[in-house]
Protein backbone atom coordinates (compact mmCIF):
# COMPACT_ATOMS: atom_id res chain seq x y z
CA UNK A 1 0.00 0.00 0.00
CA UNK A 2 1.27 3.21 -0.63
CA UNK A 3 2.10 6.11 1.71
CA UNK A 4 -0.88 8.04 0.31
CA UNK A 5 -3.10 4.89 0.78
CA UNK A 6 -2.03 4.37 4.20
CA UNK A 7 -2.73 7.83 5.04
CA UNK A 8 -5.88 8.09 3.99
CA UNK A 9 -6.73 5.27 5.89
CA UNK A 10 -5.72 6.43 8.99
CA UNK A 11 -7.41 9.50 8.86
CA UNK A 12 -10.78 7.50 8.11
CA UNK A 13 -10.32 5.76 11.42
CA UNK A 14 -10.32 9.10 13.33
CA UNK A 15 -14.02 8.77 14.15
CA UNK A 16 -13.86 9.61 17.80
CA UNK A 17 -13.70 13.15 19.43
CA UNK A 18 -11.26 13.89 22.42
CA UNK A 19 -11.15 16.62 24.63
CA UNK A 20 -7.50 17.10 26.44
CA UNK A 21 -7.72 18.87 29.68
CA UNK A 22 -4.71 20.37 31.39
CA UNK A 23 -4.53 20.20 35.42
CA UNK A 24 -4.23 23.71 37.36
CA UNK A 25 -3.48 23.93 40.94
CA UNK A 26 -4.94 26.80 43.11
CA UNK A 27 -3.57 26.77 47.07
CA UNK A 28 -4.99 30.13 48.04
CA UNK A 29 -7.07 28.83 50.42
CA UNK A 30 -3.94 26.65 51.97
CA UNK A 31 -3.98 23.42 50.55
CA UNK A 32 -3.88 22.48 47.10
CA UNK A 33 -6.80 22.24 44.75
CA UNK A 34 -6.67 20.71 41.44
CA UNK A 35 -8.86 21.99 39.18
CA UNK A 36 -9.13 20.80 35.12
CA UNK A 37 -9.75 22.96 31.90
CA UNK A 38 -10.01 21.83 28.09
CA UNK A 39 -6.80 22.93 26.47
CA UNK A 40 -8.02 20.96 23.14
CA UNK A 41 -12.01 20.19 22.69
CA UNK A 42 -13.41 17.47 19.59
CA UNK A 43 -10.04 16.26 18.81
CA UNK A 44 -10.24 13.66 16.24
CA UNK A 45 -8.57 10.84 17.29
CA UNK A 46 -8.61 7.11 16.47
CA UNK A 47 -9.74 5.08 19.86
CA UNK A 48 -7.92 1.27 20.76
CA UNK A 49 -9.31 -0.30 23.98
CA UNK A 50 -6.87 -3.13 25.43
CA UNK A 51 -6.98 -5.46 27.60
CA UNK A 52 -6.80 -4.24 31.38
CA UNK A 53 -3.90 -5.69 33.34
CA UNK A 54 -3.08 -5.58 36.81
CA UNK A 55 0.36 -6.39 38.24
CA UNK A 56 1.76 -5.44 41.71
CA UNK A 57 4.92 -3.70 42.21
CA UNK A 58 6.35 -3.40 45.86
CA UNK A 59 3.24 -3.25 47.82
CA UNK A 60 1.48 -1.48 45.21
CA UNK A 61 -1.35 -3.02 42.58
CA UNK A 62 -0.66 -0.89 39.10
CA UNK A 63 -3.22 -0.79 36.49
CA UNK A 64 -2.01 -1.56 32.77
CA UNK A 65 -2.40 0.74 29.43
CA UNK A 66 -6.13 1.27 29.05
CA UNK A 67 -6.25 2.47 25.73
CA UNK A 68 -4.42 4.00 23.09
CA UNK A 69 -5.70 7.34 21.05
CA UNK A 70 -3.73 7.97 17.61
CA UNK A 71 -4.20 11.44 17.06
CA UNK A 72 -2.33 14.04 14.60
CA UNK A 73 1.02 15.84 15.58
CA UNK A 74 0.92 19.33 17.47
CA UNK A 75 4.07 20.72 18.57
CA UNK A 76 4.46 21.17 22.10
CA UNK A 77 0.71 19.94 22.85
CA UNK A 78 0.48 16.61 24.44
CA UNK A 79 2.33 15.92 27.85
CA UNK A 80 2.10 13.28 30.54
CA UNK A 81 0.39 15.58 33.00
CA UNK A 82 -2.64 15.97 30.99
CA UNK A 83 -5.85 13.88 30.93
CA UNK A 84 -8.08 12.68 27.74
CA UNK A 85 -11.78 12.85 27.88
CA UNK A 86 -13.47 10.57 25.74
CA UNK A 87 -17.33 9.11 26.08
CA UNK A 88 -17.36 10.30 29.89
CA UNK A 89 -14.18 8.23 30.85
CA UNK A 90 -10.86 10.05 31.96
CA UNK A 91 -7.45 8.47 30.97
CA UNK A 92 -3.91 9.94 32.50
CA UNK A 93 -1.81 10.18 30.02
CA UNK A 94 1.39 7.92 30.36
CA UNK A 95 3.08 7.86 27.86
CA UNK A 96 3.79 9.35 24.12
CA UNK A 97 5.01 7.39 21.30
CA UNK A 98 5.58 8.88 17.21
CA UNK A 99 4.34 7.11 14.62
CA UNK A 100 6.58 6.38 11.71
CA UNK A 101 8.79 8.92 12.45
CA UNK A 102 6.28 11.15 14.63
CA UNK A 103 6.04 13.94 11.69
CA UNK A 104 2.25 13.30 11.55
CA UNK A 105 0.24 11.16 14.03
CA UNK A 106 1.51 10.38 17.48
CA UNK A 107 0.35 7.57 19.92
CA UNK A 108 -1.35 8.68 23.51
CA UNK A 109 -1.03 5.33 25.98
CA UNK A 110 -3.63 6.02 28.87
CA UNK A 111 -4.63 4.02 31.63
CA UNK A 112 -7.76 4.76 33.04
CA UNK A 113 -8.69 7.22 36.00
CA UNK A 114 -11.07 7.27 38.65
């Protein structure tokens, strides 16, 4: 398949809408209060649930990757402090992978928040 071909296939499979939400932290009134706005609202994005894993670590249970959003490039946009919003569900975001060379789409691994 061809790079075109390939690209135009990816892009069809950006049916779902994102919104990315930035954490702020006010401690005027002495402890700290964390407090979420939208820094990027109906992102398209392609959506890949997988399979929820739990392994313990020390005395701690971690929760695997919840899902994976492909979405396209933006400079200086996407960091791990940042949340996803997608069909009422938060995801952290934990970590940020390039694809093919990162130019144009970039992979979001989430796990799931409370």
């Amino acid at each position: 398949m061809s790079f075109r071909g390939r690209r135009r296939e990816r892009i069809a499979a950006m049916r779902e809408r994102i919104d990315v939400e930035t954490a702020t932290t006010d401690e005027s009134s002495g402890q700290p209060i964390r407090t979420w706005s939208t820094t990027l609202s109906g992102e398209p994005a392609q959506w890949t649930p997988t399979a929820g894993t739990e392994s313990i670590r020390g005395r701690q249970v971690e929760a695997g990757i919840a899902a994976i959003f492909t979405v396209h490039h933006r400079d200086n946009v996407y960091t791990v402090e940042q949340r996803i919003a997608h069909n009422s569900q938060y995801y952290g975001i934990v970590y940020i992978k390039p694809v093919e060379g990162g130019r144009r789409y970039i992979e979001l691994h989430c796990k799931a928040v409370p």
